[in-house]
N, C-alpha and C. Protein backbone atom coordinates (compact mmCIF):
# COMPACT_ATOMS: atom_id res chain seq x y z
N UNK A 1 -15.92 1.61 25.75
CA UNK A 1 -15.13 0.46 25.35
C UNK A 1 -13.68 0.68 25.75
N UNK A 2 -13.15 -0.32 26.35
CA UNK A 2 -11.55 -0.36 26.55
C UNK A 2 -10.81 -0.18 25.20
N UNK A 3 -9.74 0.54 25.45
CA UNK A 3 -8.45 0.35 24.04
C UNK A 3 -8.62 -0.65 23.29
N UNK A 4 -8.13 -2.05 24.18
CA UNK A 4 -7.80 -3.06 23.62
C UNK A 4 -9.18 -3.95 22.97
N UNK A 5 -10.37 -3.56 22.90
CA UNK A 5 -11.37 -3.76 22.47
C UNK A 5 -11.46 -2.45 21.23
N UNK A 6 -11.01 -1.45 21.03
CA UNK A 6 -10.55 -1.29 19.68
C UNK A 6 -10.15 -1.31 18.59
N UNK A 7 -8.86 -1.70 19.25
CA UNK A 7 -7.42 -2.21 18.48
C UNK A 7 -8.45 -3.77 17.81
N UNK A 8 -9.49 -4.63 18.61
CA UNK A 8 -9.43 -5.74 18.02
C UNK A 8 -10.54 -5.36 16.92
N UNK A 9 -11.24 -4.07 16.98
CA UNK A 9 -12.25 -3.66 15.86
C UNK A 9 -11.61 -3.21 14.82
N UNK A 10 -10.22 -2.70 14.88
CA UNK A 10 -8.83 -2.05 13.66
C UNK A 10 -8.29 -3.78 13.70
N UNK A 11 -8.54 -4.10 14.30
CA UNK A 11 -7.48 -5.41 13.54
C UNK A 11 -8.59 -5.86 12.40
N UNK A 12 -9.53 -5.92 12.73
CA UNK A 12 -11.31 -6.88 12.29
C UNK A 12 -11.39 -6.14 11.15
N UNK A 13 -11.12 -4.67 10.51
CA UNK A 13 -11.20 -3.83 9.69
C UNK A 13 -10.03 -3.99 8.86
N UNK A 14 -8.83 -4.89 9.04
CA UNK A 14 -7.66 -4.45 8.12
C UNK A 14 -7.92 -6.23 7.47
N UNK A 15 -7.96 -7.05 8.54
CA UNK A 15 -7.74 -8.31 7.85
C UNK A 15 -9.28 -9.09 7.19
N UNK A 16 -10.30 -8.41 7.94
CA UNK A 16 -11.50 -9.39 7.43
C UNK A 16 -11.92 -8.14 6.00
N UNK A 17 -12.29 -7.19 6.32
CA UNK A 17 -12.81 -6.57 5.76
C UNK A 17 -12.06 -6.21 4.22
N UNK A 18 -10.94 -5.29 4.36
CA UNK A 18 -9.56 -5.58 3.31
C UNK A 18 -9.43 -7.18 2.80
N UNK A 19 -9.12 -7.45 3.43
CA UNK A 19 -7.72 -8.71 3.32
C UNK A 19 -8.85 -10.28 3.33
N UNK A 20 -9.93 -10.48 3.91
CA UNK A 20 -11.18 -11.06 3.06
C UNK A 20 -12.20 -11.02 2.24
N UNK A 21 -12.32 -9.46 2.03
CA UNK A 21 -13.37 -9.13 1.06
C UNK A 21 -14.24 -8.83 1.64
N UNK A 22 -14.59 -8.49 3.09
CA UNK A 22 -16.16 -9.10 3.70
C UNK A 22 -16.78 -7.72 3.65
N UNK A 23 -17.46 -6.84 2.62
CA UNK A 23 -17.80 -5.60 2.38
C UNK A 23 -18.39 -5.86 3.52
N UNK A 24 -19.78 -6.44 3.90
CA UNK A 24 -20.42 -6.43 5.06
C UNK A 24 -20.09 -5.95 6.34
N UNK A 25 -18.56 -5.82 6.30
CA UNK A 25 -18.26 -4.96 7.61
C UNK A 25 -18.13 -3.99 7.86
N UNK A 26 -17.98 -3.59 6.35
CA UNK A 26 -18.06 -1.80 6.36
C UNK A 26 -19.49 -1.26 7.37
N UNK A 27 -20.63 -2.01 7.41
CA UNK A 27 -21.43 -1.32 7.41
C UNK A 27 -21.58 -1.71 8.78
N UNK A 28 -21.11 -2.92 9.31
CA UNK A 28 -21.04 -2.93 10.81
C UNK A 28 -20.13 -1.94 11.81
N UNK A 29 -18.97 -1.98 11.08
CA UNK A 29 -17.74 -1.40 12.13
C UNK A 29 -17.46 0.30 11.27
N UNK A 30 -18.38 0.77 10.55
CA UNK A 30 -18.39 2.10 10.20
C UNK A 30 -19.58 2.93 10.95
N UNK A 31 -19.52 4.16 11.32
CA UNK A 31 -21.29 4.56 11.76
C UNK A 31 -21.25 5.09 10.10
N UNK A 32 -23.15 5.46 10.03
CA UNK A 32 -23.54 5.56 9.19
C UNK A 32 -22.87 7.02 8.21
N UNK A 33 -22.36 7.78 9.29
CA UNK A 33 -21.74 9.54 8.68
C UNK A 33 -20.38 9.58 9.15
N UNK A 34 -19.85 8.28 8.88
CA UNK A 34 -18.25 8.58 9.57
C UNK A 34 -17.89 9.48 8.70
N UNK A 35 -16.55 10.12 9.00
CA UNK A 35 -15.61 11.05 8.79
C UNK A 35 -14.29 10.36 8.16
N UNK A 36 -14.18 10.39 6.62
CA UNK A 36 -12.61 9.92 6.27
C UNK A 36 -11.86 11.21 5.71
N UNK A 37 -10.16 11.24 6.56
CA UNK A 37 -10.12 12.05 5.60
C UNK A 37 -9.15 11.75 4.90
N UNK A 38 -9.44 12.49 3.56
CA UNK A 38 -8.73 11.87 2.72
C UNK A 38 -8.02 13.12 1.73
N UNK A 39 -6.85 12.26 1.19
CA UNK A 39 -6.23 13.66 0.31
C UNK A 39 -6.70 14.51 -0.65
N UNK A 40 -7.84 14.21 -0.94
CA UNK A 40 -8.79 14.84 -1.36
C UNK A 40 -9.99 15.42 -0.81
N UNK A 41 -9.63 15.36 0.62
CA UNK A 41 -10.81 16.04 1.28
C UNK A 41 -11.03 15.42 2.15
N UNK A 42 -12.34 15.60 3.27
CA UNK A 42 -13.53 14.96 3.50
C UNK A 42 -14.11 13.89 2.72
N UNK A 43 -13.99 13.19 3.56
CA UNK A 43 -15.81 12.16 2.93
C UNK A 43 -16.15 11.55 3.68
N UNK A 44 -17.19 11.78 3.32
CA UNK A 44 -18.60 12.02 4.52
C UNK A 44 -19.81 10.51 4.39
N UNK A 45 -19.82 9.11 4.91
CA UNK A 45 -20.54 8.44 5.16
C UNK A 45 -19.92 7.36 4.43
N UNK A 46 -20.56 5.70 5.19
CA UNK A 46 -20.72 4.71 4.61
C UNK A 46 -20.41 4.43 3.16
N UNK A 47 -21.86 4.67 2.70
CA UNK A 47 -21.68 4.58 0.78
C UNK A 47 -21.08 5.24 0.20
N UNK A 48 -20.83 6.53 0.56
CA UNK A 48 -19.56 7.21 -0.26
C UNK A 48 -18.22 6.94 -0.07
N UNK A 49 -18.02 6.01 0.94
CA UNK A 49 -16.41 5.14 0.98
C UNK A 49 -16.46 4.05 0.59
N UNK A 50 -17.51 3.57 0.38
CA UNK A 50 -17.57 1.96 -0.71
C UNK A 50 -17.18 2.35 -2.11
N UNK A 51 -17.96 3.46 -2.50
CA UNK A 51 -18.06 3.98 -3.73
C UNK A 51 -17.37 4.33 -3.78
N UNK A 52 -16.17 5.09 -3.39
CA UNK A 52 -14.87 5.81 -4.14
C UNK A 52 -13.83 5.27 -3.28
N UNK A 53 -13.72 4.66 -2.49
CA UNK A 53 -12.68 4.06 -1.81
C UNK A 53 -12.19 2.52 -1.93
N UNK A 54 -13.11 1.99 -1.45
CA UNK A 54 -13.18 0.59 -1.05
C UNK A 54 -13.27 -0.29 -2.58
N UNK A 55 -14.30 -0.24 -3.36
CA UNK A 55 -13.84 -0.73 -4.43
C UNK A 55 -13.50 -0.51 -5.78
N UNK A 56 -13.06 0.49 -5.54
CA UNK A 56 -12.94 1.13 -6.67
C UNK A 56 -10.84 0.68 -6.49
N UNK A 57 -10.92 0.84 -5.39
CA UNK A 57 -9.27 -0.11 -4.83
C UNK A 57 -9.21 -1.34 -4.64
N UNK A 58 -10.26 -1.98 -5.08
CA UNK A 58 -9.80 -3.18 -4.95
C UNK A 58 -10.12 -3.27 -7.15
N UNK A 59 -11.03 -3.00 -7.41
CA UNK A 59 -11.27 -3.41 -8.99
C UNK A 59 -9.98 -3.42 -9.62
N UNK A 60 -8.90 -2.04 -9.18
CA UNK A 60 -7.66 -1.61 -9.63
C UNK A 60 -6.84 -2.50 -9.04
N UNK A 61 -6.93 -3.07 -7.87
CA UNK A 61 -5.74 -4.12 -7.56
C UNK A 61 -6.42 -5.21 -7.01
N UNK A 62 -7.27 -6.25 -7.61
CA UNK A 62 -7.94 -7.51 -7.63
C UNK A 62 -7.14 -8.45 -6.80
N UNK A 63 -5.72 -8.61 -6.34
CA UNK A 63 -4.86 -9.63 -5.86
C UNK A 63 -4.27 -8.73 -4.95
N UNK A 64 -4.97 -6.71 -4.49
CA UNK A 64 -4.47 -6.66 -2.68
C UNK A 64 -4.54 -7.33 -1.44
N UNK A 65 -3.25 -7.33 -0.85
CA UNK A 65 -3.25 -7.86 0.12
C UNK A 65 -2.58 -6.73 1.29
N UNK A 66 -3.01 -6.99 2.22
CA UNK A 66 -2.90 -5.56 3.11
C UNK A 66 -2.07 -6.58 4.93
N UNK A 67 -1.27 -6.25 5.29
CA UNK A 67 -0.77 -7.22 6.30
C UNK A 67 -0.78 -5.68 7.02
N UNK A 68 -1.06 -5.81 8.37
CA UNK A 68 -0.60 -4.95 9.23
C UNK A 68 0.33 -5.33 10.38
N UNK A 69 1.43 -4.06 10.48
CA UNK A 69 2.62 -4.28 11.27
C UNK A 69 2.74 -4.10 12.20
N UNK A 70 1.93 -3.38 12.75
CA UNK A 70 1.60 -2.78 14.35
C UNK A 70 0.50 -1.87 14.56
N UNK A 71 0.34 -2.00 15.46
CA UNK A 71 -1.15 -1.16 16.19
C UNK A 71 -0.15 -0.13 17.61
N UNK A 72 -0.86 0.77 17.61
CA UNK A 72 -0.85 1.91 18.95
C UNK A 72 -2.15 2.23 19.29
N UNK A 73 -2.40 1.84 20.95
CA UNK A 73 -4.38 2.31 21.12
C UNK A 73 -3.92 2.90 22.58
N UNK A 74 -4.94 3.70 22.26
CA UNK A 74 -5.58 5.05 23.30
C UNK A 74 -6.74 5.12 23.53
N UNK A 75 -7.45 4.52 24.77
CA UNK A 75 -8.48 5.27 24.91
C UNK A 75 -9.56 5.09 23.45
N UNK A 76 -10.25 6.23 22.86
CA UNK A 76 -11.15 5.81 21.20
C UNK A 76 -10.51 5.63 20.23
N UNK A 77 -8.72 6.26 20.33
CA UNK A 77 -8.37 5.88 19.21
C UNK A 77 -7.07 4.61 18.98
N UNK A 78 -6.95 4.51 17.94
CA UNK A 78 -5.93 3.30 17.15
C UNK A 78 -5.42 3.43 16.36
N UNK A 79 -4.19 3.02 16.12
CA UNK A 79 -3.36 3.63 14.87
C UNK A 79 -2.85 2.42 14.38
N UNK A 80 -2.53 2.32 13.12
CA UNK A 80 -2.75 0.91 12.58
C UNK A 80 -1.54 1.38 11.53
N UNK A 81 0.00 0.56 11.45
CA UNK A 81 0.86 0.31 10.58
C UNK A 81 0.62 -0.30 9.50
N UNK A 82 0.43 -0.44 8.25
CA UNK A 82 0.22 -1.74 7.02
C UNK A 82 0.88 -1.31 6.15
N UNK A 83 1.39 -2.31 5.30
CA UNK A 83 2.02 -2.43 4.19
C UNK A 83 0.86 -3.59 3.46
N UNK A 84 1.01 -2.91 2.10
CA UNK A 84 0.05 -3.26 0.88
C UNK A 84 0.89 -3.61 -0.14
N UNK A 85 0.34 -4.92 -0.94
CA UNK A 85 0.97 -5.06 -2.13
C UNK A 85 -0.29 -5.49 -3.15
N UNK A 86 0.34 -5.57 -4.49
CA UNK A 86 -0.84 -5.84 -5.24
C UNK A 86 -0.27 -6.02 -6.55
N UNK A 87 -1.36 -6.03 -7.22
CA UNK A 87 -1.00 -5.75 -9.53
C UNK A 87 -2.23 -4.74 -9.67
N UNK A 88 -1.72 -3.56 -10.62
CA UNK A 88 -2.44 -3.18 -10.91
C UNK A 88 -3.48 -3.53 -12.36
N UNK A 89 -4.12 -4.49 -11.72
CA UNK A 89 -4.75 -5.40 -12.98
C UNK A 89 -6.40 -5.13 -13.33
N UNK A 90 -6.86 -3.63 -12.76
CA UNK A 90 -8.26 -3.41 -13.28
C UNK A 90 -8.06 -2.04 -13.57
N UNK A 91 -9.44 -1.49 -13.78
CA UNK A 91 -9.64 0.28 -14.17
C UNK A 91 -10.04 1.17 -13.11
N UNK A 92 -9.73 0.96 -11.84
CA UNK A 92 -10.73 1.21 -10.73
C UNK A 92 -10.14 2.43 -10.31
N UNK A 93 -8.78 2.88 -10.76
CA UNK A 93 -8.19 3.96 -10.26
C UNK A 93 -8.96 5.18 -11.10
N UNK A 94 -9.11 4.66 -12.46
CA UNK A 94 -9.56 5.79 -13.87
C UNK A 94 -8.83 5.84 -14.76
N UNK A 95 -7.84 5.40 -14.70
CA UNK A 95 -6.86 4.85 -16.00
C UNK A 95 -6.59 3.45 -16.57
N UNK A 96 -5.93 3.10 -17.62
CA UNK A 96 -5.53 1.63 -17.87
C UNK A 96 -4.87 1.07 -17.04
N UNK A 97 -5.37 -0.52 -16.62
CA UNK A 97 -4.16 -1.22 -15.81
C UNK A 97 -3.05 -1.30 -16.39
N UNK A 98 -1.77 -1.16 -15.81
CA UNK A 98 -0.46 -1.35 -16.40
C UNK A 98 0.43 -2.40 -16.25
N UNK A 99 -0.53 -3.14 -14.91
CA UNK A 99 0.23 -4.81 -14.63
C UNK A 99 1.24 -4.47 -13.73
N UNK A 100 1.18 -3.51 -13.07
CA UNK A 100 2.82 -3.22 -12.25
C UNK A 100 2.22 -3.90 -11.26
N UNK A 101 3.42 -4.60 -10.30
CA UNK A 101 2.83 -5.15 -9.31
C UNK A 101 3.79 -4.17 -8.24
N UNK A 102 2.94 -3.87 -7.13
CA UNK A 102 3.32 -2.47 -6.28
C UNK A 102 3.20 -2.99 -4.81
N UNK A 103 3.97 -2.31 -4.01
CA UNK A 103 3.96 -2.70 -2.62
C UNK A 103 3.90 -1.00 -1.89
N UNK A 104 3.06 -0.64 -1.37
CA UNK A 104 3.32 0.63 -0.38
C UNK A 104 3.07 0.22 1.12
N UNK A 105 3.61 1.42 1.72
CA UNK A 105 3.19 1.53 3.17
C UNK A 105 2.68 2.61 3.51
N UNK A 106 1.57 2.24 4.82
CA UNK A 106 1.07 3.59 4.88
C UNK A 106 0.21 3.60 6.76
N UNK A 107 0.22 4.48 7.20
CA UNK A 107 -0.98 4.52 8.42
C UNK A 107 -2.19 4.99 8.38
N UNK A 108 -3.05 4.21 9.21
CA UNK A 108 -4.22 4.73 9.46
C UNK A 108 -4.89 4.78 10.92
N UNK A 109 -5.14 5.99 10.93
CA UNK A 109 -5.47 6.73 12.27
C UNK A 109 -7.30 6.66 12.52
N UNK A 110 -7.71 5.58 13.27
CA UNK A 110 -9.28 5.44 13.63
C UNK A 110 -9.71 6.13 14.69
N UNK A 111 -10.62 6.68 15.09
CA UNK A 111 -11.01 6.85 16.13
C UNK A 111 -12.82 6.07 16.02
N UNK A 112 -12.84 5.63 17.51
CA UNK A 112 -14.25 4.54 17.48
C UNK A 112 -15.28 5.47 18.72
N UNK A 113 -16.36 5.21 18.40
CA UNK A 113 -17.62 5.46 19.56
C UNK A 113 -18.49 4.81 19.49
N UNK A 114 -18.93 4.18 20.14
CA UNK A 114 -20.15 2.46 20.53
C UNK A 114 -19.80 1.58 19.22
N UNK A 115 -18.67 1.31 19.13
CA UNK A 115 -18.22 -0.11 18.76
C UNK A 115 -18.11 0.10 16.98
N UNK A 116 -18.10 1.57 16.47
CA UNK A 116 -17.62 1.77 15.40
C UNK A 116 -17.04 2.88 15.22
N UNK A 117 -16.38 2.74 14.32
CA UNK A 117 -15.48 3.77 13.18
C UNK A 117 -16.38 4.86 13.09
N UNK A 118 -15.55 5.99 14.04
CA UNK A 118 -16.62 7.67 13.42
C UNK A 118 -15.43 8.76 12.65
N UNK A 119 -14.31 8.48 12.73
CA UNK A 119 -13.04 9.00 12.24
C UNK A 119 -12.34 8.46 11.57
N UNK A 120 -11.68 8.35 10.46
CA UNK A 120 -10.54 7.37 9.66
C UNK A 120 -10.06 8.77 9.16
N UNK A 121 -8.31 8.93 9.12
CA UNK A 121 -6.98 9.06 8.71
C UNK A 121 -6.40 8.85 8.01
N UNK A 122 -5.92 8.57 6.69
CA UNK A 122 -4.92 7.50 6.12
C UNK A 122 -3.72 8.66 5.88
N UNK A 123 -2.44 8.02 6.03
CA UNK A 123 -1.35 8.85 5.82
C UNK A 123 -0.61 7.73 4.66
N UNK A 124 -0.64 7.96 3.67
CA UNK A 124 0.25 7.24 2.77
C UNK A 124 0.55 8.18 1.08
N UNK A 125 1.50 7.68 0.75
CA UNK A 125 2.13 8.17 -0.46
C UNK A 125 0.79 7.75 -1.97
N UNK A 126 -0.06 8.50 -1.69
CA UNK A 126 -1.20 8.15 -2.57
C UNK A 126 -0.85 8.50 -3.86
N UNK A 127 -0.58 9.73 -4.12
CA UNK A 127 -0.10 10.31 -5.52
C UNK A 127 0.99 9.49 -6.11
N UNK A 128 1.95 9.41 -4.95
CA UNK A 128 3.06 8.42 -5.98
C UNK A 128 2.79 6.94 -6.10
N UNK A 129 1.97 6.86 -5.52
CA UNK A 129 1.37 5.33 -6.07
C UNK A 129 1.21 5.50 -7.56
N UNK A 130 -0.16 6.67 -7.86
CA UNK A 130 -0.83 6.88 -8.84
C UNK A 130 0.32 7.15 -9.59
N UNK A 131 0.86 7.94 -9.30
CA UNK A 131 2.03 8.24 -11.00
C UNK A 131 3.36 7.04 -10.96
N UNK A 132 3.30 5.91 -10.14
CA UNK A 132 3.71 4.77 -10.56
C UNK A 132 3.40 3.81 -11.09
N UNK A 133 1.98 3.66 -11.16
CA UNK A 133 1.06 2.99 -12.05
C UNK A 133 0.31 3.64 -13.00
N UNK A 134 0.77 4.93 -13.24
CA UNK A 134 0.74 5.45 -14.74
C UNK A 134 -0.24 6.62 -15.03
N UNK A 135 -0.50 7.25 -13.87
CA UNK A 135 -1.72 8.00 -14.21
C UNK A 135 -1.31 9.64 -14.18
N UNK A 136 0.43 9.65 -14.66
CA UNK A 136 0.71 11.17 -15.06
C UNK A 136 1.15 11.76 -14.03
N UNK A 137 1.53 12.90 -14.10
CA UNK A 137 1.83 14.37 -13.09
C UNK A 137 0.90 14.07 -11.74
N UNK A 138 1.01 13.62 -10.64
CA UNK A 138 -0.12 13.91 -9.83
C UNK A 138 -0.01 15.02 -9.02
N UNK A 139 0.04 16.32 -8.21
CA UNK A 139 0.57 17.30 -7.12
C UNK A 139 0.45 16.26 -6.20
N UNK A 140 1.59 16.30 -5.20
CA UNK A 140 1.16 15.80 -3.46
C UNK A 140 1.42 16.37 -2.89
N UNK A 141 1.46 17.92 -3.07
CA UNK A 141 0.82 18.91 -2.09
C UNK A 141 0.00 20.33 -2.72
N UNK A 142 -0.75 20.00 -1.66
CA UNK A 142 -1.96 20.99 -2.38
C UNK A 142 -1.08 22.82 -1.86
N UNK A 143 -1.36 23.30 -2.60
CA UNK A 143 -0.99 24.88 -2.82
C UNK A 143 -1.97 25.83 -2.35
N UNK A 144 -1.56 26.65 -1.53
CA UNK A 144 -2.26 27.38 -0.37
C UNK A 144 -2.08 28.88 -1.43
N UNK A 145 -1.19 29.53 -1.42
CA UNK A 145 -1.27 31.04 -2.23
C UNK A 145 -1.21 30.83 -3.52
């Protein structure tokens, strides 16, 4: 696949999928054992990013909206600018909603092979989200010695 036939599978992933709800695309434009990584690790497939990612972020912010600011494509991969806003008006994080209404920014780094997502990236201020909408002390950096 060309770049620019990427970039339009990262665009198809930020606005339909996010930004319409259309879970259904997870399962088109993801392979079945993609690779996310995340500040908590690895995670490893489809249903385990519905399940701890996908709505468990949206239950916690029911009125996200995710606009993206720019794209960079290479070859398999794409890098995708967005800024997010929202209320934190459900339980989906693991704590009480607190009603804050929050705006972050953040990137995400895809890489694609036959017309899906086998790599996802996210670089954003995750922890200080969480301890701005109330969920305590978070570390945002993990400790090596």
């Amino acid at each position: 696949m060309r770049a620019d036939d990427n970039e339009d599978l990262a665009l198809r992933w930020f606005t339909q999928m996010w930004g319409q709800r259309q879970e259904a695309l997870i399962d088109e434009l993801m392979c079945e054992n993609c690779v996310g990584q995340t500040e908590d690790g690895p995670l490893i497939g489809r249903e385990a990013w519905k399940a701890q990612i996908y709505r468990p972020f949206l239950a916690a912010l029911p009125d996200l909206e995710l606009r993206v600011e720019g794209t960079v494509s290479e070859g398999d991969q794409v890098v995708v600018r967005w800024v997010a806003t929202g209320t934190h008006a459900g339980d989906g994080f693991g704590f009480a909603p607190s009603q804050k209404r929050v705006r972050f920014r953040g990137m995400t780094w895809l890489r694609f092979a036959n017309g899906q997502i086998v790599e996802g990236a996210d670089s954003w201020n995750q922890s200080g989200l969480m301890a701005t909408l109330g969920a305590g002390a978070i570390p945002s950096a993990e400790v090596l010695d």
